[in-house]
N, C-alpha and C. Protein backbone atom coordinates (compact mmCIF):
# COMPACT_ATOMS: atom_id res chain seq x y z
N UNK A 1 96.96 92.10 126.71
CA UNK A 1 98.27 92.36 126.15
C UNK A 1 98.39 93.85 125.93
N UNK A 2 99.52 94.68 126.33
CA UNK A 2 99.65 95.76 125.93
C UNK A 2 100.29 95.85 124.88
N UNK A 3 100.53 97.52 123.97
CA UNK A 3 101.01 97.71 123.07
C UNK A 3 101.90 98.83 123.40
N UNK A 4 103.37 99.00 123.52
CA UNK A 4 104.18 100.05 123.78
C UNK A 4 104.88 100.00 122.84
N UNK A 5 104.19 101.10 122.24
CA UNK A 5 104.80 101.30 120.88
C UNK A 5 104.75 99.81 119.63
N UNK A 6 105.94 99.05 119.23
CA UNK A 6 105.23 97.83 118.46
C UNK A 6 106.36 96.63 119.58
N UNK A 7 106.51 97.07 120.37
CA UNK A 7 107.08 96.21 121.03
C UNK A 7 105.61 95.34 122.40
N UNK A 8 105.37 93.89 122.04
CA UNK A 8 104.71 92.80 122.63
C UNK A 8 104.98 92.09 123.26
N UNK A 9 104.32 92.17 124.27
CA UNK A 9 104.33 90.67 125.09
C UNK A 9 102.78 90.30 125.92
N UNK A 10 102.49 89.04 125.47
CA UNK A 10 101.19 88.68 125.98
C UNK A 10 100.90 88.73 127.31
N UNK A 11 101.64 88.93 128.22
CA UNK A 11 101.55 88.92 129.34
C UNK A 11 101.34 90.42 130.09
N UNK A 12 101.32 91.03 129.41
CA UNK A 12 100.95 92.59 129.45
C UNK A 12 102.44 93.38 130.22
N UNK A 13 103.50 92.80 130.00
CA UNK A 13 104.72 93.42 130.09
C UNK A 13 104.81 94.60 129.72
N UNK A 14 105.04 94.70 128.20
CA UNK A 14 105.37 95.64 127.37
C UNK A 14 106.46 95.92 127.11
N UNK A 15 106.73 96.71 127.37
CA UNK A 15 108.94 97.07 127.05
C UNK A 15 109.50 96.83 128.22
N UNK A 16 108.69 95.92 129.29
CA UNK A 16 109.76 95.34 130.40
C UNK A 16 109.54 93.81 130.22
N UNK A 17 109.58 93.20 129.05
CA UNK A 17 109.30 91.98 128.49
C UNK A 17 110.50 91.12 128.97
N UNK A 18 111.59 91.84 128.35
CA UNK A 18 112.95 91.41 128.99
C UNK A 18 113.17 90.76 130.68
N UNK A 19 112.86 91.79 131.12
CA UNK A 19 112.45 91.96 132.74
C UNK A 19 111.58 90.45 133.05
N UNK A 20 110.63 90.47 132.36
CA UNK A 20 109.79 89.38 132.42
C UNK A 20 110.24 88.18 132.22
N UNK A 21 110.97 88.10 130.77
CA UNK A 21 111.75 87.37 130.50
C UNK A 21 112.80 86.28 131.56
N UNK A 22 113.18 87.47 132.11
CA UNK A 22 114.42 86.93 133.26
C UNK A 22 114.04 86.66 134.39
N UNK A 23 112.58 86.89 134.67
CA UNK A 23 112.06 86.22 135.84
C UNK A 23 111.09 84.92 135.57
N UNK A 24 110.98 84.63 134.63
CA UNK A 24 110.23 83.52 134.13
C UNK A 24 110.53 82.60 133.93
N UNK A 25 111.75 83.24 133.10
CA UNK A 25 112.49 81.68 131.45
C UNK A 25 111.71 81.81 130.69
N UNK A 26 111.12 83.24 130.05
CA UNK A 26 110.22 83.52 128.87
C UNK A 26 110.94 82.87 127.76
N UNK A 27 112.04 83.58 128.07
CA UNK A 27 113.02 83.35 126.99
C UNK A 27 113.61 82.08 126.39
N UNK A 28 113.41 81.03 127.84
CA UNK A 28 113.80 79.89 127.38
C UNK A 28 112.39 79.34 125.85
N UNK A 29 110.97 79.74 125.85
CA UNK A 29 109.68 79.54 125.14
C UNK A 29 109.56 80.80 124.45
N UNK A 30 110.20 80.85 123.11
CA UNK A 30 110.02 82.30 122.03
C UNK A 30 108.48 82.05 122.15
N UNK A 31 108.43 80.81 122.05
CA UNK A 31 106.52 81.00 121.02
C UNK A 31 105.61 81.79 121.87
N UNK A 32 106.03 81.56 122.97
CA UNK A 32 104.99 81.75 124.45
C UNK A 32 105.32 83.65 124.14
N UNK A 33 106.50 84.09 123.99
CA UNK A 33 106.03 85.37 124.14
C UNK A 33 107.21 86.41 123.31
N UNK A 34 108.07 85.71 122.13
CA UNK A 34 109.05 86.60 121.79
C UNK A 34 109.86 87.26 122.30
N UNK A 35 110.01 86.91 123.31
CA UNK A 35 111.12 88.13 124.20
C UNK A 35 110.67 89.57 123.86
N UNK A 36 109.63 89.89 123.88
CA UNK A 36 109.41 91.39 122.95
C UNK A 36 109.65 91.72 122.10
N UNK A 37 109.50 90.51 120.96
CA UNK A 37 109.83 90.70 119.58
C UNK A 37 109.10 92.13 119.04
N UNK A 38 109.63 92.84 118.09
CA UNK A 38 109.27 94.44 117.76
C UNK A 38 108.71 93.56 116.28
N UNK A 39 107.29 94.13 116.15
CA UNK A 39 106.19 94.08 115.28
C UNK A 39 106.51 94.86 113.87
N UNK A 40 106.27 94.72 112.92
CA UNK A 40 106.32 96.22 112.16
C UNK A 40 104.80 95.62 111.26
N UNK A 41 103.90 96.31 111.04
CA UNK A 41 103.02 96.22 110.34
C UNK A 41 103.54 96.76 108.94
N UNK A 42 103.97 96.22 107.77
CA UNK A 42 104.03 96.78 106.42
C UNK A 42 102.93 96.55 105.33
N UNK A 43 101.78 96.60 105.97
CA UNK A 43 100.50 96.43 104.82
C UNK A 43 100.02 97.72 104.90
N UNK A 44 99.10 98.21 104.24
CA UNK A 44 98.40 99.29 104.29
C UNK A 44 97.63 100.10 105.11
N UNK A 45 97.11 98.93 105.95
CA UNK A 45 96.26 99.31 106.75
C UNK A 45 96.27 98.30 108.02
N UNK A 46 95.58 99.25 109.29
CA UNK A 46 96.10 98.47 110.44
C UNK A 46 95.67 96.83 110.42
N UNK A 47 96.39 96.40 111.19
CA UNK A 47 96.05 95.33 111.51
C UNK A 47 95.57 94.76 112.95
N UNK A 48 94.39 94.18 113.21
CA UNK A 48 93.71 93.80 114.41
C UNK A 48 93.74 92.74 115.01
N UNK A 49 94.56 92.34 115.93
CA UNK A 49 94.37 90.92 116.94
C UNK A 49 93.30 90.97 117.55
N UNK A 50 92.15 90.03 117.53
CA UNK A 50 91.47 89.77 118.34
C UNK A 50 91.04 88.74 118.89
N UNK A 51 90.72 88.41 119.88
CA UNK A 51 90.25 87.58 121.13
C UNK A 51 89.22 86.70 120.34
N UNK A 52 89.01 85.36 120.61
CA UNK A 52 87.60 84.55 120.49
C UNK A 52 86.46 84.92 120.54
N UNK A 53 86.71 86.35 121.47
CA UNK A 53 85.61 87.25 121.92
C UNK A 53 85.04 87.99 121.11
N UNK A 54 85.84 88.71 120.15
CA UNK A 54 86.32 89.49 119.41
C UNK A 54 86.24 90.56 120.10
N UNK A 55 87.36 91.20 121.45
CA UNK A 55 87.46 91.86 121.77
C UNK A 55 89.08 92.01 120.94
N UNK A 56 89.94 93.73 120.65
CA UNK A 56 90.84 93.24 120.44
C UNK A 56 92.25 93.47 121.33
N UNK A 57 92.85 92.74 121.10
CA UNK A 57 94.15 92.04 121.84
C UNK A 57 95.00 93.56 121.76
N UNK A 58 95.40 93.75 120.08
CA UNK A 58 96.55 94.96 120.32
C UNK A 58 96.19 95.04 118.70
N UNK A 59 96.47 96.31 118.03
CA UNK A 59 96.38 96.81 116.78
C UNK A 59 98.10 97.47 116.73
N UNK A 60 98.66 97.25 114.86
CA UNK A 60 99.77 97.04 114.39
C UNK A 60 99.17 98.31 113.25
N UNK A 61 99.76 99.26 113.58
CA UNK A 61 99.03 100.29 112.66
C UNK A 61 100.53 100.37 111.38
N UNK A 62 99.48 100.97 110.45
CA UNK A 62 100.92 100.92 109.38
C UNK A 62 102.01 101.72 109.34
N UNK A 63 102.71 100.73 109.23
CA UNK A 63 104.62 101.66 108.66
C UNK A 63 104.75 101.68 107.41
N UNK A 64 104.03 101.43 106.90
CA UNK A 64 104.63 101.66 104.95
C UNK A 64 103.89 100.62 104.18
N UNK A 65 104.30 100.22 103.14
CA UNK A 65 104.12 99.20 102.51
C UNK A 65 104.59 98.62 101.49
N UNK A 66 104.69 97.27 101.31
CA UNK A 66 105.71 96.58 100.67
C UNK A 66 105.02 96.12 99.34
N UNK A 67 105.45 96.31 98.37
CA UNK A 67 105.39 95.46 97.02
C UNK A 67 106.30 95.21 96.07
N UNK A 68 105.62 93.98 95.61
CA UNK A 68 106.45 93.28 94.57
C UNK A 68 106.61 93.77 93.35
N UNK A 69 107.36 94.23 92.50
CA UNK A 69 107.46 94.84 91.31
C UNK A 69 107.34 93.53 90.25
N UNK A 70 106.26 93.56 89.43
CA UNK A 70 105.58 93.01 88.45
C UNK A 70 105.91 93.47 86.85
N UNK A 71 105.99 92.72 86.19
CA UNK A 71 105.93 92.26 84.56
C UNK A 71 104.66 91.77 83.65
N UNK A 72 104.18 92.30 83.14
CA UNK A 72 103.41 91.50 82.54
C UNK A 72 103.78 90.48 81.26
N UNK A 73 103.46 89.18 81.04
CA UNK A 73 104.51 88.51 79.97
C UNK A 73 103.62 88.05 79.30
N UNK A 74 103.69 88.19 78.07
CA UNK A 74 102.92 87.09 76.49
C UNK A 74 103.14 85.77 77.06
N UNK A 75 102.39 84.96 76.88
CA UNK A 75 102.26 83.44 76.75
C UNK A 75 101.89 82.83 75.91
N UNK A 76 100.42 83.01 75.21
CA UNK A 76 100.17 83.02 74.13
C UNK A 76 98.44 83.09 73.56
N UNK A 77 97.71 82.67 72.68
CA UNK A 77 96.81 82.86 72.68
C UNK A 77 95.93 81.71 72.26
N UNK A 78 94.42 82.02 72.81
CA UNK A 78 93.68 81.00 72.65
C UNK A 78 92.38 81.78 71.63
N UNK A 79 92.13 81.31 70.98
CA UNK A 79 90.80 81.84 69.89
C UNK A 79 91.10 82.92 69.68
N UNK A 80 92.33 83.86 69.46
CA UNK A 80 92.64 85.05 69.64
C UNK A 80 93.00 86.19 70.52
N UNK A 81 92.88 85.32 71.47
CA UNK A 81 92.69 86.25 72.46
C UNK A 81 94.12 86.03 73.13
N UNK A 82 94.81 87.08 74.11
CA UNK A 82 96.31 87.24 74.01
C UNK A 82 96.16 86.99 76.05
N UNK A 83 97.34 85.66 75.45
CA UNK A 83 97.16 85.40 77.25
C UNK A 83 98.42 86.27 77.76
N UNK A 84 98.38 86.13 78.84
CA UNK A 84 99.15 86.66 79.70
C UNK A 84 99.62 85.67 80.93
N UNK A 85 100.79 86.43 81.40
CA UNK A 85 101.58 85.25 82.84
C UNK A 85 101.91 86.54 83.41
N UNK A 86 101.60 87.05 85.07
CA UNK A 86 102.06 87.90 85.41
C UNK A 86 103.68 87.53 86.52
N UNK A 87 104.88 88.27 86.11
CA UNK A 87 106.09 87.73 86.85
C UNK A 87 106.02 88.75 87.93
N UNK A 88 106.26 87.93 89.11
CA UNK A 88 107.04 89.19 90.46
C UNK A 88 108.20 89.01 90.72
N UNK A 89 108.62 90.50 90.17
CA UNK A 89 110.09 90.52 91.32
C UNK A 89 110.31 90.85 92.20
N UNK A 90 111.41 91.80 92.29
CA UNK A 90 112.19 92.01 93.66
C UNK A 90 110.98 92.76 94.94
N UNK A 91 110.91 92.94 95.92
CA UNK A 91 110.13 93.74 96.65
C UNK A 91 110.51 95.23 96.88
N UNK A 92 109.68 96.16 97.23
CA UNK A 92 110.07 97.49 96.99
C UNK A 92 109.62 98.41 98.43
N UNK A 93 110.25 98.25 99.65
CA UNK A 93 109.53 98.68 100.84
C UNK A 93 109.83 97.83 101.67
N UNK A 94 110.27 96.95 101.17
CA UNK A 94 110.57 95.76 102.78
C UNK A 94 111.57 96.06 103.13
N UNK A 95 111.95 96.14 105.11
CA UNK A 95 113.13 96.72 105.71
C UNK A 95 113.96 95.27 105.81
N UNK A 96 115.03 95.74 105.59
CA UNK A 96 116.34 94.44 105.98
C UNK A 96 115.74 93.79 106.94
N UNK A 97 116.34 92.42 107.07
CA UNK A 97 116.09 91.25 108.25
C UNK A 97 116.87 92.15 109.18
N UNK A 98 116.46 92.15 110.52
CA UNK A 98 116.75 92.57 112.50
C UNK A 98 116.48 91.19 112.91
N UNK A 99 117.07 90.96 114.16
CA UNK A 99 117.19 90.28 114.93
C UNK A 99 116.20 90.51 116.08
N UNK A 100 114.98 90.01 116.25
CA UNK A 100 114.13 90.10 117.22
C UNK A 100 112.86 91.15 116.53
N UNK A 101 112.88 91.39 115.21
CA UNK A 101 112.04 91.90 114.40
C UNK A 101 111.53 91.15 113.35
N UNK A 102 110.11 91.56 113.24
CA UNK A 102 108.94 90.52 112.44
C UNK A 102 108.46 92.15 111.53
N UNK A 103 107.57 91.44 110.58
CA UNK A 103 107.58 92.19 109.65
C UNK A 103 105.73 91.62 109.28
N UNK A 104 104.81 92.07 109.47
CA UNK A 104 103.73 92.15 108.84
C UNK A 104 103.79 92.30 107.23
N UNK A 105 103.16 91.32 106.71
CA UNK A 105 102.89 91.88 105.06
C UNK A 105 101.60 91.12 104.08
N UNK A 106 101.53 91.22 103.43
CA UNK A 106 100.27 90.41 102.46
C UNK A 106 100.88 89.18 101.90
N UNK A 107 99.86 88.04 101.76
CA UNK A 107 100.36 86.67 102.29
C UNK A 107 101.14 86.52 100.77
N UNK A 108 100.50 87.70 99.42
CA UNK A 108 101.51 87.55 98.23
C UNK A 108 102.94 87.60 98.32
N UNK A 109 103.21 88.79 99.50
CA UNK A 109 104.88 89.13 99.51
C UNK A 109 105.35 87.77 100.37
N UNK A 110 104.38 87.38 101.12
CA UNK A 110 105.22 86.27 102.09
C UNK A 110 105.55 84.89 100.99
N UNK A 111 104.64 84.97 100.07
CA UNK A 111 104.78 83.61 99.22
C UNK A 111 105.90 84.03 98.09
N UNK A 112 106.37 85.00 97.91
CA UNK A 112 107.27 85.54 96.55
C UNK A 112 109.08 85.45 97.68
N UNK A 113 108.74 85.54 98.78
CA UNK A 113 109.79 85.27 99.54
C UNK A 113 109.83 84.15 100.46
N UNK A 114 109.44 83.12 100.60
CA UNK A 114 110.09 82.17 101.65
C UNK A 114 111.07 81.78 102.01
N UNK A 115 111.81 82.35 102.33
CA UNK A 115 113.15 82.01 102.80
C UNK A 115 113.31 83.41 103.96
N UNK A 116 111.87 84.47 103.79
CA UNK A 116 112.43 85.43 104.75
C UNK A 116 111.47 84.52 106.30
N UNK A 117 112.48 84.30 106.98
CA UNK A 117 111.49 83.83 108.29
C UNK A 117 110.81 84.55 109.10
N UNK A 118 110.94 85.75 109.26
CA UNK A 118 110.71 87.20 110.00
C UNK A 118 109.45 87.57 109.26
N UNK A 119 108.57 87.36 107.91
CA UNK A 119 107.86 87.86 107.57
C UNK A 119 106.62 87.32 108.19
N UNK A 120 105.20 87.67 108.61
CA UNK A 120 104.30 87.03 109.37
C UNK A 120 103.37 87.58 108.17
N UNK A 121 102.02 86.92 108.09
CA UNK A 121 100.78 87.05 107.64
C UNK A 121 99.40 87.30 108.59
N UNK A 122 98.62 88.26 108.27
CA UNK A 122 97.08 87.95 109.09
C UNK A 122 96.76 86.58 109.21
N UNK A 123 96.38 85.86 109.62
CA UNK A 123 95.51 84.55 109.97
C UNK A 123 94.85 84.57 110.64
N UNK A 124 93.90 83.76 110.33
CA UNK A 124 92.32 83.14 110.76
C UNK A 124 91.61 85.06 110.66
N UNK A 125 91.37 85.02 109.52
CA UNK A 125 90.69 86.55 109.35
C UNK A 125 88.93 86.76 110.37
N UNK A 126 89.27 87.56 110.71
CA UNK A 126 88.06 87.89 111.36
C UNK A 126 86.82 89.10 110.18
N UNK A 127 85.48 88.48 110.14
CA UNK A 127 84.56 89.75 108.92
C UNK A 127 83.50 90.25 110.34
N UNK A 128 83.04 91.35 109.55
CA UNK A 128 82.08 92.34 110.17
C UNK A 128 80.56 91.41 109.52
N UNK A 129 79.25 91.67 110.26
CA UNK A 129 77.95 91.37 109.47
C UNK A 129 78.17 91.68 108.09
N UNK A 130 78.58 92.75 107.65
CA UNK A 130 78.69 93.07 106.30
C UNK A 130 79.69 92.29 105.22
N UNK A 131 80.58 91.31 105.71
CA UNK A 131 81.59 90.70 105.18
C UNK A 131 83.03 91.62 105.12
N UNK A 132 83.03 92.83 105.86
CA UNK A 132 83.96 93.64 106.01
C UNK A 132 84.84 93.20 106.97
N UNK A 133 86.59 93.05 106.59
CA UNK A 133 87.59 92.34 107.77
C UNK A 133 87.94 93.29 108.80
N UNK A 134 87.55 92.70 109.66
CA UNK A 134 87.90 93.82 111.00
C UNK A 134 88.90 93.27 111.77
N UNK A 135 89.74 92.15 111.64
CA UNK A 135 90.95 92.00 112.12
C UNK A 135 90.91 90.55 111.94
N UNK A 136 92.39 90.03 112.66
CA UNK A 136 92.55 88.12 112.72
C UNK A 136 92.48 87.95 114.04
N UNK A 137 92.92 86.53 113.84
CA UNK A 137 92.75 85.99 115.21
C UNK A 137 94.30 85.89 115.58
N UNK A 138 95.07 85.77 114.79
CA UNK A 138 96.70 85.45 115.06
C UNK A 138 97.54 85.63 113.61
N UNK A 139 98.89 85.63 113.53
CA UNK A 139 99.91 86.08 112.43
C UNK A 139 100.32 84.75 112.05
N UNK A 140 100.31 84.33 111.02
CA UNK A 140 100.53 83.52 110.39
C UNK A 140 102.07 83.15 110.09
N UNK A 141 103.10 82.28 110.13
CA UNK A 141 104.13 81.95 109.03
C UNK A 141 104.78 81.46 108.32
């Protein structure tokens, strides 16, 4: 799979996905290949597709990053001790919904929003010997 720029297609198109598209009926099967859906990575740090092999597929390097603006709230206490409930609100970094645009983020922002369909998650995490994540296997949503 190539990477031109954050625009994908598994078939190693790239930004002639379209092209591909119209000689295939890609388009008629989103799942099979997005029409060249445009990626945006909004986590911190890149993100790694990789192969069964663990060779990797294509890396989603970062555009920014998104968080939830938090409260901390009294609840109450047990033997003295002062509980807490933490609230999330609104998000602070996430770009408007596009049409043919997905949005990388941490699976917290994806769960504080479900209703955004465009947002994807890392899945099936891939670790290093050391327990260090060196990428997934696919985007979650």
């Amino acid at each position: 799979m190539e990477n031109h720029g954050t625009k994908i297609c598994p078939d190693g198109w790239g930004e002639n996905c379209d092209e591909h598209s119209q000689m295939t009926g890609c388009a008629k099967s989103p799942r099979h290949c997005g029409g060249g859906a445009r990626v945006i990575n909004m986590t911190p740090h890149p993100v790694n597709i990789l192969d069964q092999t663990g060779a990797e597929i294509v890396s989603f390097p970062s555009a920014g990053q998104v968080r939830l603006q938090m409260a901390t709230v009294d609840v109450g206490y047990i033997n003295k001790i002062r509980l807490t409930k933490t609230v999330y609100g609104e998000p602070e970094g996430l770009p408007e919904r596009r049409p043919g645009t997905y949005c990388i983020v941490s699976q917290m922002v994806k769960s504080a929003l479900p209703d955004r369909k465009d947002l994807l998650v890392p899945s099936e995490v891939v670790r290093d010997d050391s327990g260090r994540i060196i990428g997934c296997r696919s985007l979650g949503r």
